[in-house]
PDB file of N, CA and C in Angstrom:
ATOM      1  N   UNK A   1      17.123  -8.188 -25.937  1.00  0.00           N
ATOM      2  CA  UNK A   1      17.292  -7.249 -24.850  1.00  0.00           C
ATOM      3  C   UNK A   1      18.389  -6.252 -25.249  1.00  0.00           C
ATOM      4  N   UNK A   2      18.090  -4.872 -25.022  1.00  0.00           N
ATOM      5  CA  UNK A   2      19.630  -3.962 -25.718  1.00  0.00           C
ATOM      6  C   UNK A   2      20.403  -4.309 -24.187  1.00  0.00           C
ATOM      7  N   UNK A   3      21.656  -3.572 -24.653  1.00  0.00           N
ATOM      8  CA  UNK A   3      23.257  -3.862 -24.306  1.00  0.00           C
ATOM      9  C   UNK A   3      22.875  -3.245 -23.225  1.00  0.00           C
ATOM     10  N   UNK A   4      22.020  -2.095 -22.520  1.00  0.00           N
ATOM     11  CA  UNK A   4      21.909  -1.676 -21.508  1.00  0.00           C
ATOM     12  C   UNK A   4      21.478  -2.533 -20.269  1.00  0.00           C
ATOM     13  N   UNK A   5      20.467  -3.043 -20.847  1.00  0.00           N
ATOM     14  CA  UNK A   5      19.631  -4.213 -20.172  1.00  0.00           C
ATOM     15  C   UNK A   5      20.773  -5.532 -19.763  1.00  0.00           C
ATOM     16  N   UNK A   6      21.166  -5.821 -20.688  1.00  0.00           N
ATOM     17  CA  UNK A   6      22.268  -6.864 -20.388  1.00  0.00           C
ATOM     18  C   UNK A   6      23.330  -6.584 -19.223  1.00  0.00           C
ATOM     19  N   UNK A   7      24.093  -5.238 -19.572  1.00  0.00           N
ATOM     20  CA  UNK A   7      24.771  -4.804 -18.582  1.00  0.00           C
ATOM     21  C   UNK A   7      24.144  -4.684 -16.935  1.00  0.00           C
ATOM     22  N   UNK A   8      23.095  -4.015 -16.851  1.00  0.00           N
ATOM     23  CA  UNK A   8      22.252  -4.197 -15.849  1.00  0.00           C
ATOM     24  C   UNK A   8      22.118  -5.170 -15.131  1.00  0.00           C
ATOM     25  N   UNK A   9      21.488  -6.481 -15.628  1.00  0.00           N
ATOM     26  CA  UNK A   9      21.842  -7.466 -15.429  1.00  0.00           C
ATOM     27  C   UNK A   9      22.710  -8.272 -14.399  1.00  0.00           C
ATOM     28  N   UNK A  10      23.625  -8.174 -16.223  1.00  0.00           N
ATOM     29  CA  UNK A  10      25.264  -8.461 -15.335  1.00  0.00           C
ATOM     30  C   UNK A  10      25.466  -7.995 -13.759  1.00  0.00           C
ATOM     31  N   UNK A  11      25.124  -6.893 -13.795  1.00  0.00           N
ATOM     32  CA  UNK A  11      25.762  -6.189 -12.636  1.00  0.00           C
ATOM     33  C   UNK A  11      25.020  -6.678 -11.224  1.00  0.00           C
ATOM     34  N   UNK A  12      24.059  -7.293 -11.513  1.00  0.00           N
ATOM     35  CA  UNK A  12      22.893  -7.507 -10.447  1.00  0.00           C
ATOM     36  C   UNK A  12      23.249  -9.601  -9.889  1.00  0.00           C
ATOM     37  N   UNK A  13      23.555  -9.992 -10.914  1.00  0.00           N
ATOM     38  CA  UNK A  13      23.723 -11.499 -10.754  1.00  0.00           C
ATOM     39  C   UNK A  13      24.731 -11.191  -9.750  1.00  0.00           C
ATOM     40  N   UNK A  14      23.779 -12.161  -8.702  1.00  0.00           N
ATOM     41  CA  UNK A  14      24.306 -12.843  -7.542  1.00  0.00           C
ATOM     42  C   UNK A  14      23.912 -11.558  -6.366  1.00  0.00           C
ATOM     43  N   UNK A  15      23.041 -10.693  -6.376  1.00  0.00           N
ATOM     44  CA  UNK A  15      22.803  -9.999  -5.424  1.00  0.00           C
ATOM     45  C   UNK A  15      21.241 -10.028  -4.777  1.00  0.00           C
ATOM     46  N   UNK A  16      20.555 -11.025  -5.468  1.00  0.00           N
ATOM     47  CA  UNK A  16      19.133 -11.308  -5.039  1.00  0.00           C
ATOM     48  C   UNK A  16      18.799 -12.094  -5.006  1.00  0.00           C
ATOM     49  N   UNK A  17      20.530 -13.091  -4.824  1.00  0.00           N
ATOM     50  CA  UNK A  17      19.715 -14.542  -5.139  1.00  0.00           C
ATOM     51  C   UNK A  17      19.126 -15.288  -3.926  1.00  0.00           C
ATOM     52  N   UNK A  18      18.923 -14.725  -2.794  1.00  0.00           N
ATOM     53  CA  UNK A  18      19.026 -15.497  -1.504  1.00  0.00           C
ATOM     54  C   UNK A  18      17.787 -15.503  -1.887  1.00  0.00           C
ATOM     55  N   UNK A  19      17.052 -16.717  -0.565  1.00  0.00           N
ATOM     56  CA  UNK A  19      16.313 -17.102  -0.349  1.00  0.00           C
ATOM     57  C   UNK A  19      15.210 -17.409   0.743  1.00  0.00           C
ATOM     58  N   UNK A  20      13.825 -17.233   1.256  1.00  0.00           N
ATOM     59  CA  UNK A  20      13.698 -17.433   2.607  1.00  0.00           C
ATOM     60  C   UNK A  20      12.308 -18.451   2.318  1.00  0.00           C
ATOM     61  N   UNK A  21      12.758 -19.326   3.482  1.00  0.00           N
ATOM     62  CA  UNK A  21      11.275 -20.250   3.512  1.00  0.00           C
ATOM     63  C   UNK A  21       9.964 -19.719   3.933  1.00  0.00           C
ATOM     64  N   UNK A  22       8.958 -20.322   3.640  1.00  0.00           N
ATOM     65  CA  UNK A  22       7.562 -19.877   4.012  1.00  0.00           C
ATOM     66  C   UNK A  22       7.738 -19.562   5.746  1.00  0.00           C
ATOM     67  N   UNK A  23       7.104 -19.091   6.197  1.00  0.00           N
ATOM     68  CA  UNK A  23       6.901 -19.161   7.926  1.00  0.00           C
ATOM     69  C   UNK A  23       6.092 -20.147   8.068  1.00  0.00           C
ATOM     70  N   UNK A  24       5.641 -19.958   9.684  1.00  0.00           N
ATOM     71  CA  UNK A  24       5.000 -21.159  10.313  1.00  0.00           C
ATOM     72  C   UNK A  24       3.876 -19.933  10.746  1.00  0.00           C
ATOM     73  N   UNK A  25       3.813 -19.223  10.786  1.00  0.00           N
ATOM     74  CA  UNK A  25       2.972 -18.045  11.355  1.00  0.00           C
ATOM     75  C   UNK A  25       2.679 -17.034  10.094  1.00  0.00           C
ATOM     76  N   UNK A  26       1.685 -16.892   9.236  1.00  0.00           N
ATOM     77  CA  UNK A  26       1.649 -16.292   8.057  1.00  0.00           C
ATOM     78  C   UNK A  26       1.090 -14.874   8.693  1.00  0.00           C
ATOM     79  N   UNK A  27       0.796 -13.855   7.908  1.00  0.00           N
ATOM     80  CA  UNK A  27       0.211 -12.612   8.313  1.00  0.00           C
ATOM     81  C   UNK A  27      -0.553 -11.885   7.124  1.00  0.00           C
ATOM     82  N   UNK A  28      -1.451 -11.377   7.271  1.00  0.00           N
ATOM     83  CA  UNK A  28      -1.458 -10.620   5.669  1.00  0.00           C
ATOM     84  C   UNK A  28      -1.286  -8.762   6.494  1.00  0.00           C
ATOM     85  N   UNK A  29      -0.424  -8.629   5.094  1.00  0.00           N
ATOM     86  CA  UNK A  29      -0.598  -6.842   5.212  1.00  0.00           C
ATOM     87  C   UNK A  29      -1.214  -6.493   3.807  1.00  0.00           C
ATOM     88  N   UNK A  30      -2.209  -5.321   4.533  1.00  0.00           N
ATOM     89  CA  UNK A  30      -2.755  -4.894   3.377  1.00  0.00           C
ATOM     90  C   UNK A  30      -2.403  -3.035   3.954  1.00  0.00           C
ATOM     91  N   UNK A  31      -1.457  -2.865   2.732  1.00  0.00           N
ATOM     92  CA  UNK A  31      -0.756  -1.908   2.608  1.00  0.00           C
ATOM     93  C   UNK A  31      -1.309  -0.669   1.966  1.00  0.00           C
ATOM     94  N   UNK A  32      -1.583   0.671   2.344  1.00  0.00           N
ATOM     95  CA  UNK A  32      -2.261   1.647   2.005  1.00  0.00           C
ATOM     96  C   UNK A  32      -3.463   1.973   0.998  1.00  0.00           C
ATOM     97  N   UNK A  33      -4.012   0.821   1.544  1.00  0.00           N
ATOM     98  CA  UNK A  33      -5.457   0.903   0.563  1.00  0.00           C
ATOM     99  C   UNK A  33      -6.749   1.298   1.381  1.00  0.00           C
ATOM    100  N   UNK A  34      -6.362   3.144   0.565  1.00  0.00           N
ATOM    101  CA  UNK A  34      -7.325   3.997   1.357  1.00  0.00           C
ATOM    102  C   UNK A  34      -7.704   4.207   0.150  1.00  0.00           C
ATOM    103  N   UNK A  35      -9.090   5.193   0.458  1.00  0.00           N
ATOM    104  CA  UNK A  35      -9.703   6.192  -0.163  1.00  0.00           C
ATOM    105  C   UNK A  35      -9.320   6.918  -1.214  1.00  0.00           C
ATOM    106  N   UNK A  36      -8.243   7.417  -0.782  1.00  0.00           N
ATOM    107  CA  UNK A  36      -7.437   7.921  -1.912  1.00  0.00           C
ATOM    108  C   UNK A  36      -7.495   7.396  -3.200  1.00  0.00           C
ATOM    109  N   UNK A  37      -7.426   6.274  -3.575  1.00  0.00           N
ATOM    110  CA  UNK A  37      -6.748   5.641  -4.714  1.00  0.00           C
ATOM    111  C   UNK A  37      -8.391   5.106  -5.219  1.00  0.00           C
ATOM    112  N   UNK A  38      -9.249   5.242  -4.570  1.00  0.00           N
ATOM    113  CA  UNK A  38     -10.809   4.355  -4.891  1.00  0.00           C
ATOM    114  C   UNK A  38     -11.943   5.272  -5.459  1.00  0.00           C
ATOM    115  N   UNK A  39     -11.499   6.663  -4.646  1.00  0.00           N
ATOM    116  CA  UNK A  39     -12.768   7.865  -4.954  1.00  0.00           C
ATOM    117  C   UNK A  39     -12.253   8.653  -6.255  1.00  0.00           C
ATOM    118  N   UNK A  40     -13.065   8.723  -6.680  1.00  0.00           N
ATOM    119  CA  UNK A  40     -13.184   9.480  -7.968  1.00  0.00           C
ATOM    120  C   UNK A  40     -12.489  10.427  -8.348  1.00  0.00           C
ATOM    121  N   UNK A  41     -13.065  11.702  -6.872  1.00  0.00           N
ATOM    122  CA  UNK A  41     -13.054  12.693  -6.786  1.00  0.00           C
ATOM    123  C   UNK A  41     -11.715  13.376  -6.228  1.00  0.00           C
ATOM    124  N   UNK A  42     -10.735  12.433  -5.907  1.00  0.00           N
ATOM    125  CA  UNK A  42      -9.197  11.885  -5.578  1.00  0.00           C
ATOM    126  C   UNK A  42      -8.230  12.758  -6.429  1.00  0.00           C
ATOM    127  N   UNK A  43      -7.292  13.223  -6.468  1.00  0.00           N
ATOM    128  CA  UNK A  43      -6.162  13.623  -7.292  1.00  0.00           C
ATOM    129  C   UNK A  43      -5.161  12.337  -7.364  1.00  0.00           C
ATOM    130  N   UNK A  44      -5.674  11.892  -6.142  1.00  0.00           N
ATOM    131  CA  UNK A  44      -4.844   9.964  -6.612  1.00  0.00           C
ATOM    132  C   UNK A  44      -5.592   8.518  -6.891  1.00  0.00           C
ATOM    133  N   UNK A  45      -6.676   9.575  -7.402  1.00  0.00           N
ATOM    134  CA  UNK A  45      -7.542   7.815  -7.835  1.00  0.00           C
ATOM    135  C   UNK A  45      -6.883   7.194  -8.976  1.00  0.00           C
ATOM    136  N   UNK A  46      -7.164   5.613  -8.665  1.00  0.00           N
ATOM    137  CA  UNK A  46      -6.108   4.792  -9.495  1.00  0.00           C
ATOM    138  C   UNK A  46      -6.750   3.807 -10.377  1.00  0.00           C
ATOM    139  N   UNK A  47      -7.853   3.609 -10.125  1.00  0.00           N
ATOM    140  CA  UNK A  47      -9.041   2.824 -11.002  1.00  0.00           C
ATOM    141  C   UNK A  47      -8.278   1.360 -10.625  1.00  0.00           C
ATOM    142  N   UNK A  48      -8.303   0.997  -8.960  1.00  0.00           N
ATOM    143  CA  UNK A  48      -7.974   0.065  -8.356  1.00  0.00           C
ATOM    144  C   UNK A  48      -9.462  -1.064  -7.604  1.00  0.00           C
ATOM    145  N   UNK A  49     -10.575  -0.351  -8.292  1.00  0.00           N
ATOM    146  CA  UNK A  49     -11.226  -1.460  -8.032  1.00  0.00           C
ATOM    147  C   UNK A  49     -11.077  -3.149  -7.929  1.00  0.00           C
ATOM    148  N   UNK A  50     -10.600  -3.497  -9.114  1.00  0.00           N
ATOM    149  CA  UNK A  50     -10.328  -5.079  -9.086  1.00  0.00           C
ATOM    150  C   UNK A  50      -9.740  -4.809  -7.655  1.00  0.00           C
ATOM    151  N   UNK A  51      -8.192  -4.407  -7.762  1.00  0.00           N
ATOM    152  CA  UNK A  51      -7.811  -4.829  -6.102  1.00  0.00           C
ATOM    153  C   UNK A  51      -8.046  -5.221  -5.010  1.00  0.00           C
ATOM    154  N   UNK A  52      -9.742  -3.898  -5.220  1.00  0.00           N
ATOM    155  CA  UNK A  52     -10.113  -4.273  -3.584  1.00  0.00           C
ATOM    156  C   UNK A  52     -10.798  -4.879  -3.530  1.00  0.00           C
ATOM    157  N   UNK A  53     -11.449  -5.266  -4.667  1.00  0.00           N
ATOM    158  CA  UNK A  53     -12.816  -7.060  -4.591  1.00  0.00           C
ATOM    159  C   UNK A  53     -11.126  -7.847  -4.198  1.00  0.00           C
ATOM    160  N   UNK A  54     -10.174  -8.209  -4.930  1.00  0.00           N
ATOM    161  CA  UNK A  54      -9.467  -8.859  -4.456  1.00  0.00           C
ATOM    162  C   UNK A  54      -8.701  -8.987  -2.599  1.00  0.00           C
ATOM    163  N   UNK A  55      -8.560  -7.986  -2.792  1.00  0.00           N
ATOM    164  CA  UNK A  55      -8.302  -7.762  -1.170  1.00  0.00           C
ATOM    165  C   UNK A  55      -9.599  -7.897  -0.147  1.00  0.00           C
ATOM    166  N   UNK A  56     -10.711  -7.431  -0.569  1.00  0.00           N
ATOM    167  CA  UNK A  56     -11.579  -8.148   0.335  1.00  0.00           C
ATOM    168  C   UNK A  56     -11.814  -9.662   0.651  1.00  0.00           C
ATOM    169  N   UNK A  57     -11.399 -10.205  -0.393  1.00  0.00           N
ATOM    170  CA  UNK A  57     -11.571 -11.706  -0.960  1.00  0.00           C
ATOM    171  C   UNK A  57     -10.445 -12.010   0.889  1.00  0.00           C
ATOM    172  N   UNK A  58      -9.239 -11.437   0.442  1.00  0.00           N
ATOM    173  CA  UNK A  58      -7.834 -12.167   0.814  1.00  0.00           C
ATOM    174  C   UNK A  58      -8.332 -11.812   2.557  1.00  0.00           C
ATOM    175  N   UNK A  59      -8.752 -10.639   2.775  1.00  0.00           N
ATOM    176  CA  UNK A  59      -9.181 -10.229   4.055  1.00  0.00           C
ATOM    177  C   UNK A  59     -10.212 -11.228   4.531  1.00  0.00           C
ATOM    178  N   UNK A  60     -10.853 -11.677   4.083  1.00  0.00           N
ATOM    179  CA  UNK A  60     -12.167 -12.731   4.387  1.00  0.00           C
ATOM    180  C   UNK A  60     -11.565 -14.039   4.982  1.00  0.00           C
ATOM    181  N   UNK A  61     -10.616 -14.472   4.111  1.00  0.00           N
ATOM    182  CA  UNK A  61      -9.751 -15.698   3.910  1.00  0.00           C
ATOM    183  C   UNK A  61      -8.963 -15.521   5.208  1.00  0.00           C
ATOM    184  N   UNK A  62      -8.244 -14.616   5.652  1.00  0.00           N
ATOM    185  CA  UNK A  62      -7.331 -14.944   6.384  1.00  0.00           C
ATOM    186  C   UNK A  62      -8.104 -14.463   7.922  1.00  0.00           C
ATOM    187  N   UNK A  63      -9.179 -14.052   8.202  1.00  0.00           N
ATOM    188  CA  UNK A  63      -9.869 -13.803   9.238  1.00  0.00           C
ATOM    189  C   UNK A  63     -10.628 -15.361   9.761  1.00  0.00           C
ATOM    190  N   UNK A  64     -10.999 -15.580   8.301  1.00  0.00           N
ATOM    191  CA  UNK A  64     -11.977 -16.567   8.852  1.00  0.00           C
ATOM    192  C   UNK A  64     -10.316 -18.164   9.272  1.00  0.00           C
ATOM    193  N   UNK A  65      -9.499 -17.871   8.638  1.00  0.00           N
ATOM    194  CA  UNK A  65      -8.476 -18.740   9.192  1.00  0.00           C
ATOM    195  C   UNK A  65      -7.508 -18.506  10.150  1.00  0.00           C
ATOM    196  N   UNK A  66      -8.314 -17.437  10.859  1.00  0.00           N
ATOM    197  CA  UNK A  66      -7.297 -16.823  12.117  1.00  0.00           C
ATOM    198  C   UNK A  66      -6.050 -16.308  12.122  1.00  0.00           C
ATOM    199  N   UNK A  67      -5.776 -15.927  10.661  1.00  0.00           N
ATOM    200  CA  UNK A  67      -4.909 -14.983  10.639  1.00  0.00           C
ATOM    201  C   UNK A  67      -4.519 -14.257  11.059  1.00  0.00           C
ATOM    202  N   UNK A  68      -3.373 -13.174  11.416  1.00  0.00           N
ATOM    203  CA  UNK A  68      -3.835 -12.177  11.701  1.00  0.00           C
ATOM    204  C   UNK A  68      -3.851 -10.873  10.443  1.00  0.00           C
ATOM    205  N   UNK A  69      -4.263  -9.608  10.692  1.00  0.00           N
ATOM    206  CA  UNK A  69      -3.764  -8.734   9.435  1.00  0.00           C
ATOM    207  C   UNK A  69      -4.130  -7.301   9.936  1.00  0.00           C
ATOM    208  N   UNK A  70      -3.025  -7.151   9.483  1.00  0.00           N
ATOM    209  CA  UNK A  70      -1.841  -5.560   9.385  1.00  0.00           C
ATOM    210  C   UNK A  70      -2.737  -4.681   8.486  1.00  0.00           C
ATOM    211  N   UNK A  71      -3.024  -3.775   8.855  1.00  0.00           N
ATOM    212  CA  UNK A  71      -3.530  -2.486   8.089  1.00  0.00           C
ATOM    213  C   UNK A  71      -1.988  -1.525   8.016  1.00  0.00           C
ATOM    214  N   UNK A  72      -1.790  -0.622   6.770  1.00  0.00           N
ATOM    215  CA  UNK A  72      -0.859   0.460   7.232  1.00  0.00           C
ATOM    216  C   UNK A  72      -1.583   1.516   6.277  1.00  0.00           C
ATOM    217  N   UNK A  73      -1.132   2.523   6.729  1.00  0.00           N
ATOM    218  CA  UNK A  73      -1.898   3.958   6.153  1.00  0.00           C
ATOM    219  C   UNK A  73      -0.723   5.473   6.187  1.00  0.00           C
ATOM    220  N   UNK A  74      -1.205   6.022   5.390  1.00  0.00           N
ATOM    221  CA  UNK A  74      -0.196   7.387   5.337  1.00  0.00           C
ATOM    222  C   UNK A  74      -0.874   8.479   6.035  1.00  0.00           C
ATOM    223  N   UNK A  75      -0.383   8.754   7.265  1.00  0.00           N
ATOM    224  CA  UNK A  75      -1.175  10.203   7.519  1.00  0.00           C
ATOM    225  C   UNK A  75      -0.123  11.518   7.838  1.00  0.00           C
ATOM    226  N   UNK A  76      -0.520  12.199   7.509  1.00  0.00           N
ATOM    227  CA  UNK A  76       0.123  14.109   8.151  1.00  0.00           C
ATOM    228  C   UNK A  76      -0.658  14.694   8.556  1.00  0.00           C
ATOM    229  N   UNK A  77       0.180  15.190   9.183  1.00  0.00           N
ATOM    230  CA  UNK A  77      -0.535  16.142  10.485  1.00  0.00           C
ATOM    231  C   UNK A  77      -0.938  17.459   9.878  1.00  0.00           C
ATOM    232  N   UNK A  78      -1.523  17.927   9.796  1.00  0.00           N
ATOM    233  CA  UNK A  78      -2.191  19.424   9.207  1.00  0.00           C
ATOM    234  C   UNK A  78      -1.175  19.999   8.599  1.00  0.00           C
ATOM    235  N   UNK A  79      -0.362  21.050   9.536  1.00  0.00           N
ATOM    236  CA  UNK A  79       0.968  21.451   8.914  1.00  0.00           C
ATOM    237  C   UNK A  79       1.940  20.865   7.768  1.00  0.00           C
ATOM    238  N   UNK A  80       1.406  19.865   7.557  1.00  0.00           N
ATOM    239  CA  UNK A  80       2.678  18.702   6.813  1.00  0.00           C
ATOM    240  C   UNK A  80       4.130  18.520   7.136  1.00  0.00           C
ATOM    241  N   UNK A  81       4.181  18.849   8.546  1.00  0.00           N
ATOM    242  CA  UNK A  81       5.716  18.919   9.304  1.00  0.00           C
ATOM    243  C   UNK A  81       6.414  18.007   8.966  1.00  0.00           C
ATOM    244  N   UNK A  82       5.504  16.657   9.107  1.00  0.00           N
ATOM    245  CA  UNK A  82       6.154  15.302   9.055  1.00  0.00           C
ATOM    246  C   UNK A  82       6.527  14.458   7.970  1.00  0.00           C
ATOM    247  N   UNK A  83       5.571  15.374   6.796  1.00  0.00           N
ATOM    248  CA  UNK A  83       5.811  14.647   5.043  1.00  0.00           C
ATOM    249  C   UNK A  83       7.609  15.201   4.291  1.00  0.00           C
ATOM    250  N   UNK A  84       8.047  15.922   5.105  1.00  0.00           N
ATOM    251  CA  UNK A  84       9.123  16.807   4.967  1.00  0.00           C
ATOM    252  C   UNK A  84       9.020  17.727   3.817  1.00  0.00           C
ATOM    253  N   UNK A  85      10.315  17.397   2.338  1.00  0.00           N
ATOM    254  CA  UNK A  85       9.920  18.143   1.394  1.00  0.00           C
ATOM    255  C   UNK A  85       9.443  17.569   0.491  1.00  0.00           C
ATOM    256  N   UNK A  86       9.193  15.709   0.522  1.00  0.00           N
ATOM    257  CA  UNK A  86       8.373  15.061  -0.880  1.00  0.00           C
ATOM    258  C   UNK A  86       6.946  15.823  -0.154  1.00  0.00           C
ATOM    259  N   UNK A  87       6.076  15.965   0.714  1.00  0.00           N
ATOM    260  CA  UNK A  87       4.905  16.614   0.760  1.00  0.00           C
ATOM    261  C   UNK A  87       5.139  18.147   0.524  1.00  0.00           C
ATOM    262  N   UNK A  88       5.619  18.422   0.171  1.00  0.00           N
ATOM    263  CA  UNK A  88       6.180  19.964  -0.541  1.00  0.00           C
ATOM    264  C   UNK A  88       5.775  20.032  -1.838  1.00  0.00           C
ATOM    265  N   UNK A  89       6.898  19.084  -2.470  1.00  0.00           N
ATOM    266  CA  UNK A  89       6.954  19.043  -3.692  1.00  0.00           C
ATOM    267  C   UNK A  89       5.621  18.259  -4.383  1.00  0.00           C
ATOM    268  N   UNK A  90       4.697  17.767  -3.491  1.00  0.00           N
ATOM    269  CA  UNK A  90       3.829  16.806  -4.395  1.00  0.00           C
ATOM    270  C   UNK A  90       2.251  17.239  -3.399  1.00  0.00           C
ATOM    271  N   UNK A  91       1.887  18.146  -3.722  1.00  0.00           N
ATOM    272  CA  UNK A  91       0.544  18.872  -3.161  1.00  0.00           C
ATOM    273  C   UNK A  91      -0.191  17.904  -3.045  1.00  0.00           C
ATOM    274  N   UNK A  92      -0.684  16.927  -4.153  1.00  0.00           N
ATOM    275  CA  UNK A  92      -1.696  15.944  -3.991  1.00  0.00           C
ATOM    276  C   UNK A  92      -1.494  14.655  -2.639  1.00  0.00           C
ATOM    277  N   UNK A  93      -0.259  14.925  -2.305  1.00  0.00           N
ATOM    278  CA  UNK A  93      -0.149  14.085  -0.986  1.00  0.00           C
ATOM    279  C   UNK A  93      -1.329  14.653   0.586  1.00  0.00           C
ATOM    280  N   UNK A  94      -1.594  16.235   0.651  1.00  0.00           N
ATOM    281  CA  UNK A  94      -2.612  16.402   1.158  1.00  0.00           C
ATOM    282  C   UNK A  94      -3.634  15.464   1.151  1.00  0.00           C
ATOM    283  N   UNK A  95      -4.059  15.291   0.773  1.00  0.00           N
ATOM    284  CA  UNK A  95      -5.421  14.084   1.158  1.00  0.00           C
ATOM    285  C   UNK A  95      -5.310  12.960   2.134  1.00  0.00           C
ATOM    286  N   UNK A  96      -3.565  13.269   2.739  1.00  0.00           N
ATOM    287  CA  UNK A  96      -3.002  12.114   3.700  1.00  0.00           C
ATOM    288  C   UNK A  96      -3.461  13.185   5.318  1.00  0.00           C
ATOM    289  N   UNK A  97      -3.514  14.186   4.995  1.00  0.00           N
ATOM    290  CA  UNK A  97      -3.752  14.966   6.242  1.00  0.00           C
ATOM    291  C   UNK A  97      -4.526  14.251   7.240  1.00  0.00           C
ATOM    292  N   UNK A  98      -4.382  14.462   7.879  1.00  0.00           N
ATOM    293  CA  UNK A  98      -5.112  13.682   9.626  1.00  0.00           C
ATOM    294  C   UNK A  98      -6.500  14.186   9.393  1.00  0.00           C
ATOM    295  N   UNK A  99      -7.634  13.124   9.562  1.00  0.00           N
ATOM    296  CA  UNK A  99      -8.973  13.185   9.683  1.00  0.00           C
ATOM    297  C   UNK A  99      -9.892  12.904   7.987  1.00  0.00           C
ATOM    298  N   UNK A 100      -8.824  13.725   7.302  1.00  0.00           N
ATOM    299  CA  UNK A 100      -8.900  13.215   5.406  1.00  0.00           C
ATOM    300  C   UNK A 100      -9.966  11.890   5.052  1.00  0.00           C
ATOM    301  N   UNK A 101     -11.330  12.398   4.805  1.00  0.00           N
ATOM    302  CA  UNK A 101     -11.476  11.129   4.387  1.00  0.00           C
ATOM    303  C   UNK A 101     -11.185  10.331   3.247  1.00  0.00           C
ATOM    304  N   UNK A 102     -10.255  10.509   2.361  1.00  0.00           N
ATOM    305  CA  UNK A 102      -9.071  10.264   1.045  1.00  0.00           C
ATOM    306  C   UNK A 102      -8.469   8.945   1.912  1.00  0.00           C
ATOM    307  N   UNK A 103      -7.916   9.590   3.629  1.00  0.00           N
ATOM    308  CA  UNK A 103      -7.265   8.652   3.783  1.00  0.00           C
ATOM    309  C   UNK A 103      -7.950   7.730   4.952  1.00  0.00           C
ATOM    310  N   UNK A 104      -9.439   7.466   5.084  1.00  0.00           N
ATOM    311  CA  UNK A 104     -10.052   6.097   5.777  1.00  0.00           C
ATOM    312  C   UNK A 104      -9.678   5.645   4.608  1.00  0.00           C
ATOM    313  N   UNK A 105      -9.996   3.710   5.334  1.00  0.00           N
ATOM    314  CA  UNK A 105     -10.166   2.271   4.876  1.00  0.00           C
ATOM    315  C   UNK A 105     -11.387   2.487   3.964  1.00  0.00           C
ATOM    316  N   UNK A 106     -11.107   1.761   2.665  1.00  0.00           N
ATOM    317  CA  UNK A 106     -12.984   1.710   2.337  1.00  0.00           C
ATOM    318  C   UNK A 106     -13.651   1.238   3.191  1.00  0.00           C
ATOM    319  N   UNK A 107     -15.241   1.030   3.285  1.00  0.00           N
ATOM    320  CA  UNK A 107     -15.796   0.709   4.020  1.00  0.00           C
ATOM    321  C   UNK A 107     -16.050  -0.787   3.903  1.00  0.00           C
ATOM    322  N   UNK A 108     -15.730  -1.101   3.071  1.00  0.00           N
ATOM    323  CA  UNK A 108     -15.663  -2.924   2.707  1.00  0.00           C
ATOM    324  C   UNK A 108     -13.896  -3.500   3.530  1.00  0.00           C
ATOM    325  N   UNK A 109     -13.287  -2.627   3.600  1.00  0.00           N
ATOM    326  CA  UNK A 109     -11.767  -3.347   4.356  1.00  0.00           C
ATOM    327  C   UNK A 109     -11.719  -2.538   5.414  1.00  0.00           C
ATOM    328  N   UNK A 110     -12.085  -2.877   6.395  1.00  0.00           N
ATOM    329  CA  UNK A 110     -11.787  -2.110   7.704  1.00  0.00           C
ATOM    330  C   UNK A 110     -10.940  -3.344   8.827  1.00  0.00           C
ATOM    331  N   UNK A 111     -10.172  -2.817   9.278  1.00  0.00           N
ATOM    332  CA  UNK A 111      -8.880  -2.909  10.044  1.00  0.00           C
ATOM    333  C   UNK A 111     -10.340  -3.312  11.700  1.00  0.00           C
ATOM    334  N   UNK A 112      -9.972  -4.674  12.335  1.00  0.00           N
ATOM    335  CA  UNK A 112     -10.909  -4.426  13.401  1.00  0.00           C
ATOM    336  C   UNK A 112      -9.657  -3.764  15.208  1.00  0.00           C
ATOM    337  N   UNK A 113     -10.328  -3.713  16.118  1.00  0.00           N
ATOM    338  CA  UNK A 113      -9.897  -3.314  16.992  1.00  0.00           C
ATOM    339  C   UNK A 113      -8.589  -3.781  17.097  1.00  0.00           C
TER     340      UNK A 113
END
């Protein structure tokens, strides 16, 4: 490891060492896995297929065991009022715009009522 890495390190021992037990109430979140990252035709496609066979898998699993599960998603409002200046500086965040279909659920992970 170089001397940078080491120092790094150093500097970090004893600041992550805590710990938390499992819950008694599990949840799954499945965290911004839209369109965006799946369609082709995307400025943020990510060639995240495996993922979402995997995440459908995990979505199946925790429905059929009464789980519950968390969808979250990125949206802006037309104007981009609300992306501040990282949606400034990073044009391809458009596809988060409100109604965007970049930013639906695939149609294999949909979030129910």
């Amino acid at each position: 490891m170089p001397q940078e890495d080491d120092d790094l390190a150093a500097n970090y021992v004893g600041a992550f060492d805590g710990r938390l037990s499992f819950g008694k109430r599990p949840a799954l979140l499945i965290v911004d896995f839209v369109m965006a990252y799946l369609d082709k035709s995307s400025p943020l496609y990510a060639h995240v297929e495996d993922a979402l066979e995997s995440n459908i898998r995990l979505l199946a699993a925790a429905r059929a065991a009464g789980i519950p599960v968390i969808f979250t998603n990125v949206v802006y409002e037309k104007d981009g009022a609300d992306g501040g200046l990282f949606y400034k500086k990073i044009p391809s965040l458009r596809v988060f715009v409100k109604g965007s279909p970049y930013g639906a659920f695939p149609p294999s992970l949909q979030p129910l009522d």
